[in-house]
PDB file of N, CA and C in Angstrom:
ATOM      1  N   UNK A   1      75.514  75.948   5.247  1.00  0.00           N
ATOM      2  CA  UNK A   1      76.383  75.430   6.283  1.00  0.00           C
ATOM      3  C   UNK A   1      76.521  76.429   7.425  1.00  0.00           C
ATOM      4  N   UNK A   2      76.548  77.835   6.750  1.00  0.00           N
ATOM      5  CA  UNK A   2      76.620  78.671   8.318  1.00  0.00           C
ATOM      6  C   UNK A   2      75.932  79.139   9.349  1.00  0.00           C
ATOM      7  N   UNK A   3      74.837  79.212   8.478  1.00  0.00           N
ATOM      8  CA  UNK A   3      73.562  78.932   9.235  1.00  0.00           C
ATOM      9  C   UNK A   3      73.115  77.696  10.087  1.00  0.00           C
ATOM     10  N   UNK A   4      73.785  76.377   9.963  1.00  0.00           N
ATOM     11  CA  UNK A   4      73.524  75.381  10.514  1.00  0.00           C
ATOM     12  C   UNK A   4      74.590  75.345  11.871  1.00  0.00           C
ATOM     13  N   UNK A   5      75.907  75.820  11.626  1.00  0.00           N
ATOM     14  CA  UNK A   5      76.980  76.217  12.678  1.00  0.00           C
ATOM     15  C   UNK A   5      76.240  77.409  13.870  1.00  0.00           C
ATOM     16  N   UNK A   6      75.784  78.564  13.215  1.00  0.00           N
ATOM     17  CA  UNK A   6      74.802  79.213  14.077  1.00  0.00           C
ATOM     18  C   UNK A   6      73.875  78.618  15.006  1.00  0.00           C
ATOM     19  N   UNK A   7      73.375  77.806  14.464  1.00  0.00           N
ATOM     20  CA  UNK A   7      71.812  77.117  14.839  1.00  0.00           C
ATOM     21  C   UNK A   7      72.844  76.510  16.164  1.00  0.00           C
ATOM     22  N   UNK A   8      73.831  75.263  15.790  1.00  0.00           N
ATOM     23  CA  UNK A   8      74.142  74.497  16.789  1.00  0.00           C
ATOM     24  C   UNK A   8      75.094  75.740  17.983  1.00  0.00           C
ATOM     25  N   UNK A   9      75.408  76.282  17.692  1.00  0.00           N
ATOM     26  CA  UNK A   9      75.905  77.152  18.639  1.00  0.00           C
ATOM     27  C   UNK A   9      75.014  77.690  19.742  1.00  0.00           C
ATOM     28  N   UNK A  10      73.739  78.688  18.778  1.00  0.00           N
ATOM     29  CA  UNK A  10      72.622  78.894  19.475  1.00  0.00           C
ATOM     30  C   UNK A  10      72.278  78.024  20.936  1.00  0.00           C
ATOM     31  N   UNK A  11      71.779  76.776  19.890  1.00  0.00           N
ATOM     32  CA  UNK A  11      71.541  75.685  21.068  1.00  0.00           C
ATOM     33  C   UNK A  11      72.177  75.192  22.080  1.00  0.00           C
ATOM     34  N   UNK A  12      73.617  75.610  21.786  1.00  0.00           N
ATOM     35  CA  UNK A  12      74.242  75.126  23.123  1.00  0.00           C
ATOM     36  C   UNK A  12      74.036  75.950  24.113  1.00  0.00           C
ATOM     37  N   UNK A  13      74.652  77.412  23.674  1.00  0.00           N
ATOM     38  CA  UNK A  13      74.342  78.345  24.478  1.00  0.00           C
ATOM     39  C   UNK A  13      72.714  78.286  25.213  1.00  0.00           C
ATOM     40  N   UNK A  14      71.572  78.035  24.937  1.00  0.00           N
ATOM     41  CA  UNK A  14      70.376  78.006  25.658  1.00  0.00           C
ATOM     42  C   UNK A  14      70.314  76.685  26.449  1.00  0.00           C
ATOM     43  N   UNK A  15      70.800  75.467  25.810  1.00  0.00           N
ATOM     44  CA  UNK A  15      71.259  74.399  26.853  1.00  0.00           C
ATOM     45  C   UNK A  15      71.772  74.900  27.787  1.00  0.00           C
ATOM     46  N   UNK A  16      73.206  75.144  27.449  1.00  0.00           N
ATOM     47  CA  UNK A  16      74.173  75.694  28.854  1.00  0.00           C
ATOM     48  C   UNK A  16      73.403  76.346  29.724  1.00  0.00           C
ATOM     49  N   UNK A  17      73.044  77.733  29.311  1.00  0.00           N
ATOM     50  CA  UNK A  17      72.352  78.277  30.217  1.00  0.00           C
ATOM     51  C   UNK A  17      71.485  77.877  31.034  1.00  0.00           C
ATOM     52  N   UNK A  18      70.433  76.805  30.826  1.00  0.00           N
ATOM     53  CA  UNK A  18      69.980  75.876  31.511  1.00  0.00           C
ATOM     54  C   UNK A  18      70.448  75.068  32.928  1.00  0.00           C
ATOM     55  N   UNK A  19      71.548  74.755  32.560  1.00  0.00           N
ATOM     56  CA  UNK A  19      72.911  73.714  32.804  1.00  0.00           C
ATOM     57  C   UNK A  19      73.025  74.700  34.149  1.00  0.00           C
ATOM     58  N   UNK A  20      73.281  75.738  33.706  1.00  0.00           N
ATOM     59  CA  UNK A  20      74.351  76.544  34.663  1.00  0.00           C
ATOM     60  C   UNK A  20      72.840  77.119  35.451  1.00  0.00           C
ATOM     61  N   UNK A  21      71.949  77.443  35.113  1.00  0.00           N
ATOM     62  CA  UNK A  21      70.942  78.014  36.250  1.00  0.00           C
ATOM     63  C   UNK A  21      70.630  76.738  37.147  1.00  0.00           C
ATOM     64  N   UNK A  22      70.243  75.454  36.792  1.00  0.00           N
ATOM     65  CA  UNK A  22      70.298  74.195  37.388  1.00  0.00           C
ATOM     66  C   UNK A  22      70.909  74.042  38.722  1.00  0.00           C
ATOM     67  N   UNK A  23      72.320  74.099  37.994  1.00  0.00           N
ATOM     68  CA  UNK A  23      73.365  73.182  38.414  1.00  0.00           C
ATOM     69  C   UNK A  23      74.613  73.743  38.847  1.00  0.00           C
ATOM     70  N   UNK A  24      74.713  75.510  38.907  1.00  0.00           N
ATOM     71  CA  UNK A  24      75.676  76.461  39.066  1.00  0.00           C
ATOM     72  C   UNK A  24      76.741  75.988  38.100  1.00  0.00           C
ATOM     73  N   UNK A  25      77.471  77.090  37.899  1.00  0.00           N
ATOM     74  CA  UNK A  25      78.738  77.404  36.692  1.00  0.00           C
ATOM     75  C   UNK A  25      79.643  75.858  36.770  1.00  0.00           C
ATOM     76  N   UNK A  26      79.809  75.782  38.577  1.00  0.00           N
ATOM     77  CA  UNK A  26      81.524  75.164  38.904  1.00  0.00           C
ATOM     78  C   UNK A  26      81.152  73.975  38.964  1.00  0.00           C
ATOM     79  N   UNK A  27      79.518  73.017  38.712  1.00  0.00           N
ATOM     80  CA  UNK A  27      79.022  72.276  38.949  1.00  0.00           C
ATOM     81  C   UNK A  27      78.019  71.554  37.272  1.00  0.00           C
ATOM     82  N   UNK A  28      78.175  72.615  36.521  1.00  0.00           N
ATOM     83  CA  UNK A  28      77.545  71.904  35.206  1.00  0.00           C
ATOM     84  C   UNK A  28      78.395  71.168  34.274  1.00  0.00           C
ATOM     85  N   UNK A  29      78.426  70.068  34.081  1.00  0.00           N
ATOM     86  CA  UNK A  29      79.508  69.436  33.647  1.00  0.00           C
ATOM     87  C   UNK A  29      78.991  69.799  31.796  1.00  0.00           C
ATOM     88  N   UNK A  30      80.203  69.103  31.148  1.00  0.00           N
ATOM     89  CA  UNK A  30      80.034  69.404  29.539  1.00  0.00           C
ATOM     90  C   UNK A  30      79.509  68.276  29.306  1.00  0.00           C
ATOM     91  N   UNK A  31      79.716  67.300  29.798  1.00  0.00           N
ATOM     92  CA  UNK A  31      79.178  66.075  28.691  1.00  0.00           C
ATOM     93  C   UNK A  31      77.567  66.196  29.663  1.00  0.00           C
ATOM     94  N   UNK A  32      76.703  66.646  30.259  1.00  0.00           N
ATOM     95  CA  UNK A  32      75.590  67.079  30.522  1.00  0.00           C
ATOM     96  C   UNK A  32      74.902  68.359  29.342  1.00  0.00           C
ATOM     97  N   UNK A  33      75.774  69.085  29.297  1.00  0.00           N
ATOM     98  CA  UNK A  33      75.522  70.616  28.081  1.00  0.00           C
ATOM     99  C   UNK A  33      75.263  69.370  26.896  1.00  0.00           C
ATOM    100  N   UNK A  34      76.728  68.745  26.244  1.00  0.00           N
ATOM    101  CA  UNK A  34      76.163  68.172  24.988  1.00  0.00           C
ATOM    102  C   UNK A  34      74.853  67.442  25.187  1.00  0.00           C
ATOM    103  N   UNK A  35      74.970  66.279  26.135  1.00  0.00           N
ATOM    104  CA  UNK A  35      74.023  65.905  26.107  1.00  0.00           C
ATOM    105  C   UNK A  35      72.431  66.272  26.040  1.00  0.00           C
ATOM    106  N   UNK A  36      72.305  67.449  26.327  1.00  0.00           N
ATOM    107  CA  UNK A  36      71.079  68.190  26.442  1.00  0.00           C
ATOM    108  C   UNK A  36      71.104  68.856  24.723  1.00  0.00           C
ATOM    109  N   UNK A  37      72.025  69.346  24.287  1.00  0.00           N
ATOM    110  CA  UNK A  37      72.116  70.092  23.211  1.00  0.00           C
ATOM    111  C   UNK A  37      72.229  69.600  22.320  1.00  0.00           C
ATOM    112  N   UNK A  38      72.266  68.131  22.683  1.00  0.00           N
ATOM    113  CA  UNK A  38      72.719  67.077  21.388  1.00  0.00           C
ATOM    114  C   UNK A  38      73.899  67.528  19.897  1.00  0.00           C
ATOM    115  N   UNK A  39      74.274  67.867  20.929  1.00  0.00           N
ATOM    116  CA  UNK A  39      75.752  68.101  19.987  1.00  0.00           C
ATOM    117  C   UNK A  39      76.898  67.436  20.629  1.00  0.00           C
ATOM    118  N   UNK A  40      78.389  66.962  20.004  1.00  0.00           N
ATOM    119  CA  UNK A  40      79.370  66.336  20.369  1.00  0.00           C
ATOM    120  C   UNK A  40      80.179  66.953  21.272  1.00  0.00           C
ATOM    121  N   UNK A  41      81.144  65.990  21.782  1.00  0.00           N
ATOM    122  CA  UNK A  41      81.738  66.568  22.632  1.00  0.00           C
ATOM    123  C   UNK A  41      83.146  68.013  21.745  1.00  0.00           C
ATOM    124  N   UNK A  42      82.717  67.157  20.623  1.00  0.00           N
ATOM    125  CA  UNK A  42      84.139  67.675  19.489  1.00  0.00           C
ATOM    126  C   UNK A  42      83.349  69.241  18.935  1.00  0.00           C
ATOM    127  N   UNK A  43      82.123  69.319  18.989  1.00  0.00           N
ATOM    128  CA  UNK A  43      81.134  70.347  18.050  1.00  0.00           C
ATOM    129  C   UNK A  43      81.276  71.429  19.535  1.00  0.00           C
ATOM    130  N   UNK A  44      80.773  71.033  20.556  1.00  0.00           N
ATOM    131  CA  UNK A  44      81.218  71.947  21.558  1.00  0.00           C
ATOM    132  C   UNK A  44      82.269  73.059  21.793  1.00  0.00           C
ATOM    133  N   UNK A  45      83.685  71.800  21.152  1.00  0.00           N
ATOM    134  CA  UNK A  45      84.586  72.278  21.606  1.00  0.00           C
ATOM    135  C   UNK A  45      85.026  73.143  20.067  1.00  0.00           C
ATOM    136  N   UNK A  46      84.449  73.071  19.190  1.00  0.00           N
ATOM    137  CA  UNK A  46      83.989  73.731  18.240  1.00  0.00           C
ATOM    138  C   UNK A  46      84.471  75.471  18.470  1.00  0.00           C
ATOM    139  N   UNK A  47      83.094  75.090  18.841  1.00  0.00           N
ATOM    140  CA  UNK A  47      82.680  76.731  19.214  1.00  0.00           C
ATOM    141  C   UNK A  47      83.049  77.215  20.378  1.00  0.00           C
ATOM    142  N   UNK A  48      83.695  76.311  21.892  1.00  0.00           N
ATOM    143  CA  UNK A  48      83.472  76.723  22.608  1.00  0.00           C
ATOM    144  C   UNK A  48      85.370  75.999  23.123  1.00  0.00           C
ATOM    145  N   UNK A  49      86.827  76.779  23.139  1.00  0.00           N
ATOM    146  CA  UNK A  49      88.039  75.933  23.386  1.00  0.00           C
ATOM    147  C   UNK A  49      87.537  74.982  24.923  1.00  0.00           C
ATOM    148  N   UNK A  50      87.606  75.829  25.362  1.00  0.00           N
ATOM    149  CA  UNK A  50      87.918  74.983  26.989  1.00  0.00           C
ATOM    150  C   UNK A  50      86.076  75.506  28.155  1.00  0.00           C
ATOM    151  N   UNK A  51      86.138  75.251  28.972  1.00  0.00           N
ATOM    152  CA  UNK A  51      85.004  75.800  29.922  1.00  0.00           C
ATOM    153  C   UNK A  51      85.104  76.914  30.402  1.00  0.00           C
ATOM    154  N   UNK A  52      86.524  77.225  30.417  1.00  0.00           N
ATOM    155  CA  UNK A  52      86.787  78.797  30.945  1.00  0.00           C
ATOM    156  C   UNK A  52      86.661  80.260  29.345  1.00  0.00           C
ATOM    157  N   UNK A  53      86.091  79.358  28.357  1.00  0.00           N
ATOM    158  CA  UNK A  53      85.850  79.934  27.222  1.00  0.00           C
ATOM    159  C   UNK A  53      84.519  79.623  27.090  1.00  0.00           C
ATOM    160  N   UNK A  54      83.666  78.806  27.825  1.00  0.00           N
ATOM    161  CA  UNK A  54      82.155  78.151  27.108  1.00  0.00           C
ATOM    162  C   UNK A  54      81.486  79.099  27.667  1.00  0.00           C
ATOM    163  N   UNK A  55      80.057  78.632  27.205  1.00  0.00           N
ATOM    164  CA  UNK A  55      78.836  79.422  27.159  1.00  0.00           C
ATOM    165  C   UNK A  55      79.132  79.662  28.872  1.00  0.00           C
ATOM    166  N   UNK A  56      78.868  79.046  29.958  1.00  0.00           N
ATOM    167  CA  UNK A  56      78.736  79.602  31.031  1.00  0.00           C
ATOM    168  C   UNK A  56      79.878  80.606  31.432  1.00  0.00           C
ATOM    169  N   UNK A  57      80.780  80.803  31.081  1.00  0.00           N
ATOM    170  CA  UNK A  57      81.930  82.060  31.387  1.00  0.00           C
ATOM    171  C   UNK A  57      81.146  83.170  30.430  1.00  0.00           C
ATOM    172  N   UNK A  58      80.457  83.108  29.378  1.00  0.00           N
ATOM    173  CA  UNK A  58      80.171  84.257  28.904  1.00  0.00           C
ATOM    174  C   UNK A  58      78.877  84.766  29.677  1.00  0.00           C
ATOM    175  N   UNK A  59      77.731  83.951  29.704  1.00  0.00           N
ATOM    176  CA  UNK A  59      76.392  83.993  30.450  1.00  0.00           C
ATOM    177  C   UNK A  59      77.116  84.661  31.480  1.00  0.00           C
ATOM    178  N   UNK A  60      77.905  83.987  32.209  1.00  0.00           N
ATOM    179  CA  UNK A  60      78.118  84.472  33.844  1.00  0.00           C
ATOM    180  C   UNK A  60      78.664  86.179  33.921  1.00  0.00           C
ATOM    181  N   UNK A  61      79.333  86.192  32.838  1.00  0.00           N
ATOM    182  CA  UNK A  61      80.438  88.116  32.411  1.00  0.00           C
ATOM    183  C   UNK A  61      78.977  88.560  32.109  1.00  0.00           C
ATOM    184  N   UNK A  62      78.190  88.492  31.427  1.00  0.00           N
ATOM    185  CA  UNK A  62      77.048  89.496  30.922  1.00  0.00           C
ATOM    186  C   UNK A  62      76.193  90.014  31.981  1.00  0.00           C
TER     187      UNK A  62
END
């Protein structure tokens, strides 16, 4: 199972990143990320509380 939580995390994060080189930070919407990452809107929010917590706030700090 934790390995499978990894995996989908992974993937969002390389979606997002996608998302956000695309489509800039203030302009990539989430239901575009899931959709690409094929994960839920609920699995997102999983791993990730709000947008000012998701993959593109971290990508963007690094």
């Amino acid at each position: 199972m934790q390995r499978r939580v990894q995996l989908t995390r992974t993937t969002i994060l390389a979606r997002a990143a996608e998302q956000f080189d695309r489509h800039g930070y203030t302009h990539a919407a989430l239901h575009e990320i899931t959709g690409v990452s094929h994960a839920t809107k609920g699995g997102l929010y999983f791993h990730f509380r709000s947008k000012r917590t998701s993959p593109g706030r971290r990508l963007t700090s690094v």
